[in-house]
PDB file of N, CA and C in Angstrom:
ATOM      1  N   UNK A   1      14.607  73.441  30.491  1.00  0.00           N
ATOM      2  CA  UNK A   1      15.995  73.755  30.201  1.00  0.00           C
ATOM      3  C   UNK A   1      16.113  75.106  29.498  1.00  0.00           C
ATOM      4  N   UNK A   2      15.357  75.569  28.380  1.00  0.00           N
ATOM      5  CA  UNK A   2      15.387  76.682  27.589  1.00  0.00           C
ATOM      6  C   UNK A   2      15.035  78.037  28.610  1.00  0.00           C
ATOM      7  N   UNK A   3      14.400  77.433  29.672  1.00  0.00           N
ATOM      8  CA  UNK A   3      14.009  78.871  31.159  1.00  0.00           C
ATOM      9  C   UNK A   3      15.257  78.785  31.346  1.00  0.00           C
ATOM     10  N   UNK A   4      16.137  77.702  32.100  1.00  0.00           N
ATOM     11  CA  UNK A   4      17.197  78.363  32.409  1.00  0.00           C
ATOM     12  C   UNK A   4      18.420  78.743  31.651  1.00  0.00           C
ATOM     13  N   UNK A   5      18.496  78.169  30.238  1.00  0.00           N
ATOM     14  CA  UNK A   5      19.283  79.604  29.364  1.00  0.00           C
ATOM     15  C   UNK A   5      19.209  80.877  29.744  1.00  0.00           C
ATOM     16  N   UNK A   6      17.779  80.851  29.349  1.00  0.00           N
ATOM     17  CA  UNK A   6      17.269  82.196  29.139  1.00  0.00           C
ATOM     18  C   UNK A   6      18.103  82.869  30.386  1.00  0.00           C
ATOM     19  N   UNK A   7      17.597  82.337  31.820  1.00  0.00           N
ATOM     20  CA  UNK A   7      18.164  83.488  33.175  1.00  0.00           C
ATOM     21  C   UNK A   7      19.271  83.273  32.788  1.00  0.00           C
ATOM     22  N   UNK A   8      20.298  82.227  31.946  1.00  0.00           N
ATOM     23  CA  UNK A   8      21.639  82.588  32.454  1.00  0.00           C
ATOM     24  C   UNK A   8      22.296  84.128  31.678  1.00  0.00           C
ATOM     25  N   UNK A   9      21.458  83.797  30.507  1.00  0.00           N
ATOM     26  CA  UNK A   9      21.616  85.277  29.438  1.00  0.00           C
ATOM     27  C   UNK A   9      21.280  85.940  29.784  1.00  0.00           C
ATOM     28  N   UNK A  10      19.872  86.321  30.227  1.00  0.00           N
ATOM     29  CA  UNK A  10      19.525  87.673  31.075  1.00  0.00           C
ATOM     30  C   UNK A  10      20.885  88.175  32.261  1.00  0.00           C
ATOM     31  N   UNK A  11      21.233  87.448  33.187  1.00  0.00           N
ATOM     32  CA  UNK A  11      22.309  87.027  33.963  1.00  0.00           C
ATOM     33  C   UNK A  11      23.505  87.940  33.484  1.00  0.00           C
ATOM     34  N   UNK A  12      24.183  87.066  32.205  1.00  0.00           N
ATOM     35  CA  UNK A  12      25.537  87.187  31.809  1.00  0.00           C
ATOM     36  C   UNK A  12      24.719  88.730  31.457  1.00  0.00           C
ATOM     37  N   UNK A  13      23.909  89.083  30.508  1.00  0.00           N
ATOM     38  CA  UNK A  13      23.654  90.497  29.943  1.00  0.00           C
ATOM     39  C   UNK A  13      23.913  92.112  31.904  1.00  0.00           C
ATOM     40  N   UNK A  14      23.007  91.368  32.560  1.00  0.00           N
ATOM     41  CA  UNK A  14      22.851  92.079  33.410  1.00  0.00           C
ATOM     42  C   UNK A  14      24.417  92.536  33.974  1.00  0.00           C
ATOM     43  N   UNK A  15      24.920  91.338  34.165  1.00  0.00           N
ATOM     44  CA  UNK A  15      26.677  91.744  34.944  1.00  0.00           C
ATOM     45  C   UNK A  15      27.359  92.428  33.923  1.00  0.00           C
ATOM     46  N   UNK A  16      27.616  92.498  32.363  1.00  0.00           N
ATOM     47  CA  UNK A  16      28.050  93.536  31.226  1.00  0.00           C
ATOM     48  C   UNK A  16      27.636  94.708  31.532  1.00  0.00           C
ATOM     49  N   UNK A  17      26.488  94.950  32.127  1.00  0.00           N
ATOM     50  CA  UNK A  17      25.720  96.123  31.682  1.00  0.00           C
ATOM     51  C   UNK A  17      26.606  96.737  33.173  1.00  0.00           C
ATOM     52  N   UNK A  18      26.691  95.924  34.199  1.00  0.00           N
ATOM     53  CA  UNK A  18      26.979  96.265  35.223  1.00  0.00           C
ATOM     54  C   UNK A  18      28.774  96.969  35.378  1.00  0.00           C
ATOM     55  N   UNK A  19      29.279  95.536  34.923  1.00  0.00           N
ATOM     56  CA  UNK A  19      30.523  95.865  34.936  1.00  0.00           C
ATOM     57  C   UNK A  19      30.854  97.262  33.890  1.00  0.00           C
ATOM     58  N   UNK A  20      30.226  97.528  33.074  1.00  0.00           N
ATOM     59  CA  UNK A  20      30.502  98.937  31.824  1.00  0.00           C
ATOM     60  C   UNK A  20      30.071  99.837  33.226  1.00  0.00           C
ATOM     61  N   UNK A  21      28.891  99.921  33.399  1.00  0.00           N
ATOM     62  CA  UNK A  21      28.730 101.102  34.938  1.00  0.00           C
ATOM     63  C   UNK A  21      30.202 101.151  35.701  1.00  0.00           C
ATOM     64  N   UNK A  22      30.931 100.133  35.863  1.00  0.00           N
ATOM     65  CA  UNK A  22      31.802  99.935  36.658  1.00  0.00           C
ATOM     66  C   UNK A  22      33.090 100.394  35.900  1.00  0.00           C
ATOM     67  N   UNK A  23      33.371 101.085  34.792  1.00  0.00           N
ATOM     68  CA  UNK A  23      34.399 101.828  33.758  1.00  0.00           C
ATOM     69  C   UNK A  23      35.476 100.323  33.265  1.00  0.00           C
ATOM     70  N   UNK A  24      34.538  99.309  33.267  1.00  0.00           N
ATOM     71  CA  UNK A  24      35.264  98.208  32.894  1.00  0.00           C
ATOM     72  C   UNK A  24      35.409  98.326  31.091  1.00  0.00           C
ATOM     73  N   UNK A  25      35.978  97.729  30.098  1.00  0.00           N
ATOM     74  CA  UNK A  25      35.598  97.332  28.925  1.00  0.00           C
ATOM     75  C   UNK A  25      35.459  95.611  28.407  1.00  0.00           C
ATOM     76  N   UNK A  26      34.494  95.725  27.863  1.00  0.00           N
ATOM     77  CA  UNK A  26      34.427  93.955  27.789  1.00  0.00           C
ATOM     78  C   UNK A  26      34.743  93.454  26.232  1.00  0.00           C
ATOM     79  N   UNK A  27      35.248  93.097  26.501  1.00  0.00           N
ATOM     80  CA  UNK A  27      36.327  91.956  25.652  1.00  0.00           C
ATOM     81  C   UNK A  27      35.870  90.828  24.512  1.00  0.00           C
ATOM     82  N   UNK A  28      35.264  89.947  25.769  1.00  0.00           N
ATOM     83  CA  UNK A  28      34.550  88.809  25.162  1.00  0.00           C
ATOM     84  C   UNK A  28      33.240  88.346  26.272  1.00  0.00           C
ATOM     85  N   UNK A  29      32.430  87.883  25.274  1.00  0.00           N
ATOM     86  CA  UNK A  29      31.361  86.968  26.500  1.00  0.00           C
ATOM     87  C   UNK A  29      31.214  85.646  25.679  1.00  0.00           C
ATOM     88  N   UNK A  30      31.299  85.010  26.676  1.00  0.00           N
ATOM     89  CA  UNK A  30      31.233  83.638  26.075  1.00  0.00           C
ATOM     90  C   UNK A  30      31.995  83.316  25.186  1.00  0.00           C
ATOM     91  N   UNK A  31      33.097  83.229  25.676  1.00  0.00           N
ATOM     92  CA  UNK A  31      34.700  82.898  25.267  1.00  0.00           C
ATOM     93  C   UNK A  31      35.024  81.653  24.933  1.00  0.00           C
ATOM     94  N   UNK A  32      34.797  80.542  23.811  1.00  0.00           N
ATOM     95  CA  UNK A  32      34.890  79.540  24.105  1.00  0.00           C
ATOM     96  C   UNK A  32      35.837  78.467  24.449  1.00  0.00           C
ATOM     97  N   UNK A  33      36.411  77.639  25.012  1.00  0.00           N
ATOM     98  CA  UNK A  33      37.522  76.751  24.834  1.00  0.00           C
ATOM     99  C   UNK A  33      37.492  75.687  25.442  1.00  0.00           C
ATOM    100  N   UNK A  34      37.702  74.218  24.278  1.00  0.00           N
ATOM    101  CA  UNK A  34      37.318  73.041  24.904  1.00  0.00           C
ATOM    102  C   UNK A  34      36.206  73.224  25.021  1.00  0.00           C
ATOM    103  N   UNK A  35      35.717  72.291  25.711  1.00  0.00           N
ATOM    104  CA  UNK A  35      34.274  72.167  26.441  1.00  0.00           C
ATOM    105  C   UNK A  35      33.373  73.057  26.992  1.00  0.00           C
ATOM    106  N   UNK A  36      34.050  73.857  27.403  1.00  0.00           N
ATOM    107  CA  UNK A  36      33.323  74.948  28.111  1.00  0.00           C
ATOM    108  C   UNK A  36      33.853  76.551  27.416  1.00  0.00           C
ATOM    109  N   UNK A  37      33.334  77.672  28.509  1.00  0.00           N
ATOM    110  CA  UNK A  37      33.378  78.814  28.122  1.00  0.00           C
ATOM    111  C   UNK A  37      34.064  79.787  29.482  1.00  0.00           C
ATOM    112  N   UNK A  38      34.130  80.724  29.063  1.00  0.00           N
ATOM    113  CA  UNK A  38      34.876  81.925  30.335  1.00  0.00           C
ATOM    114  C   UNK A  38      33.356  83.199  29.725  1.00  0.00           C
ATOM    115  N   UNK A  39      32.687  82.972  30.821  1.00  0.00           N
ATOM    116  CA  UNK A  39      31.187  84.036  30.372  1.00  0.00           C
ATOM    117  C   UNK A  39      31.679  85.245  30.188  1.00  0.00           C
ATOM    118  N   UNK A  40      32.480  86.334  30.661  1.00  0.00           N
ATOM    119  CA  UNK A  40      32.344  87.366  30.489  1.00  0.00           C
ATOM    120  C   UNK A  40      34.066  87.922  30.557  1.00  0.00           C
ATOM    121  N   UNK A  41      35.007  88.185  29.670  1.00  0.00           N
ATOM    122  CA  UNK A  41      36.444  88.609  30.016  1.00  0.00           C
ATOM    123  C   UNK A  41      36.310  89.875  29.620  1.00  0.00           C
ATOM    124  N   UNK A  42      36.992  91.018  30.849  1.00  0.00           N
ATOM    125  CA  UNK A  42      36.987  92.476  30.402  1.00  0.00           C
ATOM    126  C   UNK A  42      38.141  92.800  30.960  1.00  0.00           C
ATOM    127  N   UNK A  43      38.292  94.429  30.591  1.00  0.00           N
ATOM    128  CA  UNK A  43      40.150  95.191  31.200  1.00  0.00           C
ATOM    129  C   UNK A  43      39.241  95.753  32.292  1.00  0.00           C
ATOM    130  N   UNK A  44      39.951  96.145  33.619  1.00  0.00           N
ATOM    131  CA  UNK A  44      39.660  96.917  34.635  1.00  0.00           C
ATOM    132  C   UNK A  44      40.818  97.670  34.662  1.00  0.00           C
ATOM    133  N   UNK A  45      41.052  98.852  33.800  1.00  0.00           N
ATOM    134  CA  UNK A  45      42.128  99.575  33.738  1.00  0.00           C
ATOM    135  C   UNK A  45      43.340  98.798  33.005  1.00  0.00           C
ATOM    136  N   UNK A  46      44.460  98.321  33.243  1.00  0.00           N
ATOM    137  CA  UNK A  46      45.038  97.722  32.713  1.00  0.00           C
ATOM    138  C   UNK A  46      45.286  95.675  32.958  1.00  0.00           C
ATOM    139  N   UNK A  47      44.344  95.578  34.274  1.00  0.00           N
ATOM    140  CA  UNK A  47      43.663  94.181  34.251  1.00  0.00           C
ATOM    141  C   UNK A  47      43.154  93.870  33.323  1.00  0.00           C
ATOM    142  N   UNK A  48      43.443  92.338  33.441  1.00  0.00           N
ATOM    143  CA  UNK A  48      42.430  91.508  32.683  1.00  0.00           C
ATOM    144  C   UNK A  48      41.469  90.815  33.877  1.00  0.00           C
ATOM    145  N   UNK A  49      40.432  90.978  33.902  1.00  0.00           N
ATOM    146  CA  UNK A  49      39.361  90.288  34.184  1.00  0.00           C
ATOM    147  C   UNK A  49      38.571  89.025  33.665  1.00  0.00           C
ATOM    148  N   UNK A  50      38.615  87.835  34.386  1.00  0.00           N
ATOM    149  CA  UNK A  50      37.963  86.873  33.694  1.00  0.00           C
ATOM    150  C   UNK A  50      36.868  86.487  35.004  1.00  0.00           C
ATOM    151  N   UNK A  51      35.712  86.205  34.330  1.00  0.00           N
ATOM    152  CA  UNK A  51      34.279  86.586  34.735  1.00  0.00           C
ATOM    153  C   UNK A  51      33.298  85.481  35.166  1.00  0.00           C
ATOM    154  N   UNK A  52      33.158  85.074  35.953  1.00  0.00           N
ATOM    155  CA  UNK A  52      32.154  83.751  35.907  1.00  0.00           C
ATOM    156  C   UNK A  52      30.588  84.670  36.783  1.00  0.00           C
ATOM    157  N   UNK A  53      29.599  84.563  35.704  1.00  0.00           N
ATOM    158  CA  UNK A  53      28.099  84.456  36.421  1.00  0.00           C
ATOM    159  C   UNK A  53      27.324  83.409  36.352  1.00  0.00           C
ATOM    160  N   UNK A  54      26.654  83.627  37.676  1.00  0.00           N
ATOM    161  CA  UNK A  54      26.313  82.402  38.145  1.00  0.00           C
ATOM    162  C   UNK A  54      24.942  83.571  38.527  1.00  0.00           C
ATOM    163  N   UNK A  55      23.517  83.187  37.827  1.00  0.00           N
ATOM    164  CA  UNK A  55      22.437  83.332  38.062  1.00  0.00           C
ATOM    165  C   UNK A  55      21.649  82.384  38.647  1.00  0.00           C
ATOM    166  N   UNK A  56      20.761  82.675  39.440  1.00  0.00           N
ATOM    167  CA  UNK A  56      19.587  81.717  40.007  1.00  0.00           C
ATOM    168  C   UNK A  56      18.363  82.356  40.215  1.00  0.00           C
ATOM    169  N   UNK A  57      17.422  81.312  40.578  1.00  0.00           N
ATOM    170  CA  UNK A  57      16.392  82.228  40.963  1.00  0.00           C
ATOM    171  C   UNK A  57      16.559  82.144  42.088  1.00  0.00           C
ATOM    172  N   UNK A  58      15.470  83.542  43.172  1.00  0.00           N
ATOM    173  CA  UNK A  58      15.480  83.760  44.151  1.00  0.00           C
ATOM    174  C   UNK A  58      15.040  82.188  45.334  1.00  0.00           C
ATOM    175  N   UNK A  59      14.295  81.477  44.382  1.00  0.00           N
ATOM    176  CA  UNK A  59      13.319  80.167  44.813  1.00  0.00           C
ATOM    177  C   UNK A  59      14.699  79.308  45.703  1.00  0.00           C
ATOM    178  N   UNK A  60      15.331  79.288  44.481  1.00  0.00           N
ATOM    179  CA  UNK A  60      16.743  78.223  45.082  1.00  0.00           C
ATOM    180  C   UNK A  60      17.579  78.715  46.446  1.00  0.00           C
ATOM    181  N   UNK A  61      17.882  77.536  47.254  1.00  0.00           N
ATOM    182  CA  UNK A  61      18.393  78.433  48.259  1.00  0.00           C
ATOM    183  C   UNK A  61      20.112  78.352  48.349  1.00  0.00           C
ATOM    184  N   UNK A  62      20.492  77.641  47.319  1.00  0.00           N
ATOM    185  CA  UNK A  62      22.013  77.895  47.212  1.00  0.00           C
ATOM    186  C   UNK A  62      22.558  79.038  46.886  1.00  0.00           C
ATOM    187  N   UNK A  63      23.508  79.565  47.270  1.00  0.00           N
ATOM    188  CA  UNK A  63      24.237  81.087  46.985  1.00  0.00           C
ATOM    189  C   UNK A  63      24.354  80.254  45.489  1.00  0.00           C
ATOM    190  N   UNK A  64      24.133  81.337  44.464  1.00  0.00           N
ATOM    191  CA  UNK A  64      25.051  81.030  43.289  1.00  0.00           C
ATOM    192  C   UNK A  64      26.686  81.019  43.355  1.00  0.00           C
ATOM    193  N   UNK A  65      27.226  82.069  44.074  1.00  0.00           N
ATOM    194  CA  UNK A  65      28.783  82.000  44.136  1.00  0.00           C
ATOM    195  C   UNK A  65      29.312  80.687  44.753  1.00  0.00           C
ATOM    196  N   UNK A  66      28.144  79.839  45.413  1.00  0.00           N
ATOM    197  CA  UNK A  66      28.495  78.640  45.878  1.00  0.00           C
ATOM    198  C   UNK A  66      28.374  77.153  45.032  1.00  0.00           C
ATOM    199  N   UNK A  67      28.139  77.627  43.946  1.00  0.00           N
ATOM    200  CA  UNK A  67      27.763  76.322  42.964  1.00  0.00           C
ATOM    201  C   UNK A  67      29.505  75.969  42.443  1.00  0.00           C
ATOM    202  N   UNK A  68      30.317  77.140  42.052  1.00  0.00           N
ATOM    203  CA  UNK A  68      31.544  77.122  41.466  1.00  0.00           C
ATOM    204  C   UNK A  68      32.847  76.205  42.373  1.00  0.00           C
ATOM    205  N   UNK A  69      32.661  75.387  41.490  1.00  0.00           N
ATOM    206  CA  UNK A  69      33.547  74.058  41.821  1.00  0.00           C
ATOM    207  C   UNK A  69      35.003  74.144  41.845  1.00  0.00           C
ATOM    208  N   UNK A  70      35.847  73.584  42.342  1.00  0.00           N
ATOM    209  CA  UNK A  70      36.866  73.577  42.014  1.00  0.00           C
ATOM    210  C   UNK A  70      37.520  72.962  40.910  1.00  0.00           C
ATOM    211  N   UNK A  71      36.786  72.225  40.188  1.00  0.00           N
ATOM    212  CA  UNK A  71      36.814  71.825  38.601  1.00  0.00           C
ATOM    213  C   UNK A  71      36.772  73.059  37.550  1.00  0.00           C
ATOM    214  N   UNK A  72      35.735  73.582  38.208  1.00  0.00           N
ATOM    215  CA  UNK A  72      35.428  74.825  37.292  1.00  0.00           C
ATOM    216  C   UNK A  72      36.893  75.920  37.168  1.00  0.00           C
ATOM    217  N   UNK A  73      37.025  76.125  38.726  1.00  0.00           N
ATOM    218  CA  UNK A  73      38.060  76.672  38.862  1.00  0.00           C
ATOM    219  C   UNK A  73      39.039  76.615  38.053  1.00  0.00           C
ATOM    220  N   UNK A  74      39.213  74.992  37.815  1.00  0.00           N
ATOM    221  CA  UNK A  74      40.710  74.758  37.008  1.00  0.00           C
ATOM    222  C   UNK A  74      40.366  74.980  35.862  1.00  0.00           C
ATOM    223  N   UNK A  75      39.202  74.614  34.984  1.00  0.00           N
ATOM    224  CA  UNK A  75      38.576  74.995  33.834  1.00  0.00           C
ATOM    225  C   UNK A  75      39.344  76.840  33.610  1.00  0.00           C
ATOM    226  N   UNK A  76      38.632  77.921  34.424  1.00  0.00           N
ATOM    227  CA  UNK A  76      38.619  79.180  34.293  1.00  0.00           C
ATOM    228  C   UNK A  76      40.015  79.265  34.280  1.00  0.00           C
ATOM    229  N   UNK A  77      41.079  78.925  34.773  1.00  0.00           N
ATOM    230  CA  UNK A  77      42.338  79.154  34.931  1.00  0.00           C
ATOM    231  C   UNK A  77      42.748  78.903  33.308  1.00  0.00           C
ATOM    232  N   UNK A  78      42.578  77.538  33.177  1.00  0.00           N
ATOM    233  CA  UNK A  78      43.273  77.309  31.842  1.00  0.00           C
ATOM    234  C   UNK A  78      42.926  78.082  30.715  1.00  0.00           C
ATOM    235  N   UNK A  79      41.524  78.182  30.654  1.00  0.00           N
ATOM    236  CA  UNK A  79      40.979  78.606  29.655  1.00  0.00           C
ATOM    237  C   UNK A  79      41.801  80.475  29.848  1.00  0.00           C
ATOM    238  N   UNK A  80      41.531  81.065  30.471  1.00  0.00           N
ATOM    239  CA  UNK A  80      42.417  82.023  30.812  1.00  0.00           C
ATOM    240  C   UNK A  80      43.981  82.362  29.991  1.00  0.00           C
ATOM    241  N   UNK A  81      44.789  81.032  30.273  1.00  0.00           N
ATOM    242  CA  UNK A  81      45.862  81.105  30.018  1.00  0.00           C
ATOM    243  C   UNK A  81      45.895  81.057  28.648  1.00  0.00           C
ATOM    244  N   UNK A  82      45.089  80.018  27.991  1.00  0.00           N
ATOM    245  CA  UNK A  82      44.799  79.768  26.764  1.00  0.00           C
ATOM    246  C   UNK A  82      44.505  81.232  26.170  1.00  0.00           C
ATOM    247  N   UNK A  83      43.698  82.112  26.954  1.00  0.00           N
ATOM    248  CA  UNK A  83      43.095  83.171  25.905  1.00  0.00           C
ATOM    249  C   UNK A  83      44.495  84.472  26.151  1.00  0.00           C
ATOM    250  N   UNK A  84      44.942  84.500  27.536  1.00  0.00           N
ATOM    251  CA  UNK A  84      46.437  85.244  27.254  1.00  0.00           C
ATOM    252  C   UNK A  84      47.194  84.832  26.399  1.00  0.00           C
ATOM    253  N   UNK A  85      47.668  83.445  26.167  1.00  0.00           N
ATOM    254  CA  UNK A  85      48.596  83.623  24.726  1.00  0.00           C
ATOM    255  C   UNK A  85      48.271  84.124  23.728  1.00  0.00           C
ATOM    256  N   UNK A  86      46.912  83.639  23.180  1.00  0.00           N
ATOM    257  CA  UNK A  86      46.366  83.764  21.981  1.00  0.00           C
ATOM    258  C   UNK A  86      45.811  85.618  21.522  1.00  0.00           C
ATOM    259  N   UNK A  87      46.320  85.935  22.887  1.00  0.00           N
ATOM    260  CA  UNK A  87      45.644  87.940  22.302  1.00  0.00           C
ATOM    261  C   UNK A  87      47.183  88.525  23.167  1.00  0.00           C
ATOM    262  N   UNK A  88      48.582  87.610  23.664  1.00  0.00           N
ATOM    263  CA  UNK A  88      49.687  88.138  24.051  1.00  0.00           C
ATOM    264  C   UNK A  88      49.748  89.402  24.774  1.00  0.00           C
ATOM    265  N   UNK A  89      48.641  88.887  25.595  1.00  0.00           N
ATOM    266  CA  UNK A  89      48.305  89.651  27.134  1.00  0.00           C
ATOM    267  C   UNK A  89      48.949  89.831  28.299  1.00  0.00           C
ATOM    268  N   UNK A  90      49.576  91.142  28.319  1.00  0.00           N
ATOM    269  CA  UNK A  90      50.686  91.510  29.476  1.00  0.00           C
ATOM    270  C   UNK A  90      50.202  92.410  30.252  1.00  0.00           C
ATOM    271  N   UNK A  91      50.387  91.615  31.663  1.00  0.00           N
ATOM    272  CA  UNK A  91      50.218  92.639  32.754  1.00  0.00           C
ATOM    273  C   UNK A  91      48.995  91.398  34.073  1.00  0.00           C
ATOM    274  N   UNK A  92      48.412  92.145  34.706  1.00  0.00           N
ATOM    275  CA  UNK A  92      47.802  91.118  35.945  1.00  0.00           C
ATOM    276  C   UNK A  92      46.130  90.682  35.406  1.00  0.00           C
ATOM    277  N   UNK A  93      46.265  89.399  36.020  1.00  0.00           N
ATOM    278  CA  UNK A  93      44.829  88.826  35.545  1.00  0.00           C
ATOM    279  C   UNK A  93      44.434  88.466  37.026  1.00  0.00           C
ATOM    280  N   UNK A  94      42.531  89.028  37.006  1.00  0.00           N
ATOM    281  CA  UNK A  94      42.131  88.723  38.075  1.00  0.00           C
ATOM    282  C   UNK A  94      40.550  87.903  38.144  1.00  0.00           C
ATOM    283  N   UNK A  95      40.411  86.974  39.033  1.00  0.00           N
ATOM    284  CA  UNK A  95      39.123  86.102  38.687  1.00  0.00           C
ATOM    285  C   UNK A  95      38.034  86.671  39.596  1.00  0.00           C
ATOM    286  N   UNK A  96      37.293  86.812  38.605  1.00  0.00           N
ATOM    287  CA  UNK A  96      35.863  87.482  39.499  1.00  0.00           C
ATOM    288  C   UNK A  96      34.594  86.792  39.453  1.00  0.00           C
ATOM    289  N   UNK A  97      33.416  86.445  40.548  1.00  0.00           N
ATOM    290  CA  UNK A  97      32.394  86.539  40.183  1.00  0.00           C
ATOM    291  C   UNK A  97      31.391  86.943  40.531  1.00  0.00           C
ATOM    292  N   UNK A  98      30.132  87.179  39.608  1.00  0.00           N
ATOM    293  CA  UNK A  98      29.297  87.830  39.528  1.00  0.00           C
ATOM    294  C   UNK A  98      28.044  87.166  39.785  1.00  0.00           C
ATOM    295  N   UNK A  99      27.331  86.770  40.787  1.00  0.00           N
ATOM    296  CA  UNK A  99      26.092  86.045  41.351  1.00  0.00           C
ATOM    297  C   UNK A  99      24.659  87.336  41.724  1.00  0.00           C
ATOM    298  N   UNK A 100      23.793  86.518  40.308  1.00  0.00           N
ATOM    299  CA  UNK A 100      22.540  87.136  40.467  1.00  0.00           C
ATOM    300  C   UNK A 100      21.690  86.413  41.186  1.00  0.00           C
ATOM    301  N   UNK A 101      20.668  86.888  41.915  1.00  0.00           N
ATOM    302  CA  UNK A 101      19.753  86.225  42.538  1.00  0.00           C
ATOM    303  C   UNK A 101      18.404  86.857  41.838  1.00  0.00           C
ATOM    304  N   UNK A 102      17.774  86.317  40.575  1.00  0.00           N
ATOM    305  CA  UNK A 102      16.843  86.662  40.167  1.00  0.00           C
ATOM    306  C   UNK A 102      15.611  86.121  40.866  1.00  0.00           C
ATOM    307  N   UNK A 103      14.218  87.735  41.152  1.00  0.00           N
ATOM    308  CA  UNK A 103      13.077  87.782  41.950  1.00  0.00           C
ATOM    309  C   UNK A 103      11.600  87.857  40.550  1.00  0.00           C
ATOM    310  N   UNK A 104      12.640  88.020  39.629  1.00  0.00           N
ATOM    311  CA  UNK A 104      11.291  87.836  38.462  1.00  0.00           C
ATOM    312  C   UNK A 104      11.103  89.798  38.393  1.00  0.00           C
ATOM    313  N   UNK A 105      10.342  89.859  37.102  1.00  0.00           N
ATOM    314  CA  UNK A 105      10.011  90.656  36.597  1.00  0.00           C
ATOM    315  C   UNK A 105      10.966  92.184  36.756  1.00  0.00           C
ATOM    316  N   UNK A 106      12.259  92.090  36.504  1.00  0.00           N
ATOM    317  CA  UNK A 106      13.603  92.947  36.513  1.00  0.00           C
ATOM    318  C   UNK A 106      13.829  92.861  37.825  1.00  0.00           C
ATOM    319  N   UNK A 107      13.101  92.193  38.767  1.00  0.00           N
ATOM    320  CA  UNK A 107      14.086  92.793  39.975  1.00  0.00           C
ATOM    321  C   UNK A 107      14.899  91.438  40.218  1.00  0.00           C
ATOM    322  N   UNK A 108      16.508  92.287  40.887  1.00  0.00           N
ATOM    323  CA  UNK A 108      17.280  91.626  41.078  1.00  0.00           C
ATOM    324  C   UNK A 108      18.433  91.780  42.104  1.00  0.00           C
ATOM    325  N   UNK A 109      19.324  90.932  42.648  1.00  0.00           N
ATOM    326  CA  UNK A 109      20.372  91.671  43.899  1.00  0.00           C
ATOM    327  C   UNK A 109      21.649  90.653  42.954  1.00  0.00           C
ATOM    328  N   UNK A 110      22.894  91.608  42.750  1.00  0.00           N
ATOM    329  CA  UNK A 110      23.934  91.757  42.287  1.00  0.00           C
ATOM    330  C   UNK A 110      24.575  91.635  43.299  1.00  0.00           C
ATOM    331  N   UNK A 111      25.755  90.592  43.535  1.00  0.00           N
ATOM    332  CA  UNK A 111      26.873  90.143  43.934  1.00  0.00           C
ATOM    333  C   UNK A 111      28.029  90.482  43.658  1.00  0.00           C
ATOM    334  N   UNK A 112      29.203  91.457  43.043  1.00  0.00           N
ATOM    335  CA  UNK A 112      30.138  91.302  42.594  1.00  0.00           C
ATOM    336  C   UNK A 112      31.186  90.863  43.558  1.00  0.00           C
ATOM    337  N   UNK A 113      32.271  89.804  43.093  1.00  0.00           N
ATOM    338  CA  UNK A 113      33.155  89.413  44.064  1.00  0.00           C
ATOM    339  C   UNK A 113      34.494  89.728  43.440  1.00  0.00           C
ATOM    340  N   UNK A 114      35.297  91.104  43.251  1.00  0.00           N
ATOM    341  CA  UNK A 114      36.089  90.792  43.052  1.00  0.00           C
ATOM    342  C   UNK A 114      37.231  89.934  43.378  1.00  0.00           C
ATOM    343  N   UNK A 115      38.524  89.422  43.077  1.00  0.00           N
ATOM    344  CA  UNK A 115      39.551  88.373  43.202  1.00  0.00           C
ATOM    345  C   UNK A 115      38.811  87.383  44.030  1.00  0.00           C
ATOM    346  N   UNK A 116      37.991  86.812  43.372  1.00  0.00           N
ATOM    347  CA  UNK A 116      36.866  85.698  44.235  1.00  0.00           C
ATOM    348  C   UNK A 116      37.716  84.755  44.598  1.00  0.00           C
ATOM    349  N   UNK A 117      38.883  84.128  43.634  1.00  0.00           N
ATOM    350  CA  UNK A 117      39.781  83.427  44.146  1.00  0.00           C
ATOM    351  C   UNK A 117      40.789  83.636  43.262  1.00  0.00           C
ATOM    352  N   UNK A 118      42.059  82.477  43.243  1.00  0.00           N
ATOM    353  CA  UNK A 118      43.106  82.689  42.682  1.00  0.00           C
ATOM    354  C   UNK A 118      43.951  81.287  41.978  1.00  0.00           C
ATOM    355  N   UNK A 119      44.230  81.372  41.199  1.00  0.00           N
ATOM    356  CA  UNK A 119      44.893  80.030  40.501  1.00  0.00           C
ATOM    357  C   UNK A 119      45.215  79.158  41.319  1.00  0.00           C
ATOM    358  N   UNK A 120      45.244  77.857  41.405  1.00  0.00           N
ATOM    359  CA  UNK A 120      45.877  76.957  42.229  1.00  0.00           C
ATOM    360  C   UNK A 120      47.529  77.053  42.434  1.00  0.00           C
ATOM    361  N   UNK A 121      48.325  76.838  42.812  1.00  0.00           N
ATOM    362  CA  UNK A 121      49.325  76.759  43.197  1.00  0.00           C
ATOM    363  C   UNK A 121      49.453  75.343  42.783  1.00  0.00           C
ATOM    364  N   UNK A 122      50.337  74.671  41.627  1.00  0.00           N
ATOM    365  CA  UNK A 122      50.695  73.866  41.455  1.00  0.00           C
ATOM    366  C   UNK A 122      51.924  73.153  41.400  1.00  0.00           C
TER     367      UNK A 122
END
């Protein structure tokens, strides 16, 4: 269990480092609320970005962008909304994610998906 912390931190660290290359600014990582967390929230200009990475190793043969549930989904939404009131955040929010496929010893292939999806329609 403590190996796969570890990749998910290496993971969440790698997509920060990525998204700053990308003239993003980051906000928060590991945002907490309720039960769970929102890994990585940043501005993309005057966006808000909320961030899900999903690391694996290369061994596994599931896409990481394919593990994200539609539970999760509703999770990231709320938690979202929750963190716009609480910092009275105006303007467009967009859900992204970020799937590493870790090969061991730094090497790695980066996924970014921007608007990976979009709030449910309720």
């Amino acid at each position: 269990m403590a190996e796969k912390n570890e990749l998910g931190r290496r993971g969440e660290q790698i997509a920060c480092e990525y998204l700053i290359r990308k003239g993003m600014e980051i906000k928060e990582r590991n945002w907490r609320y309720r039960n769970g967390e929102i890994d990585i929230i940043a501005n993309d200009k005057k966006e808000l970005v909320i961030v899900e990475v999903k690391t694996r190793s290369a061994a596994i043969y599931e896409e990481p962008k394919d593990s994200i549930s539609d539970k999760k989904i509703r999770f990231l939404v709320n938690a979202a909304e929750e963190y716009i009131m609480q910092t009275d955040f105006y303007g467009e929010t967009r859900f992204d994610i970020i799937s590493i496929k870790w090969y061991g010893n730094e090497h790695y292939e980066i996924d970014h998906i921007p608007e990976a999806f979009y709030p449910p329609v309720v």
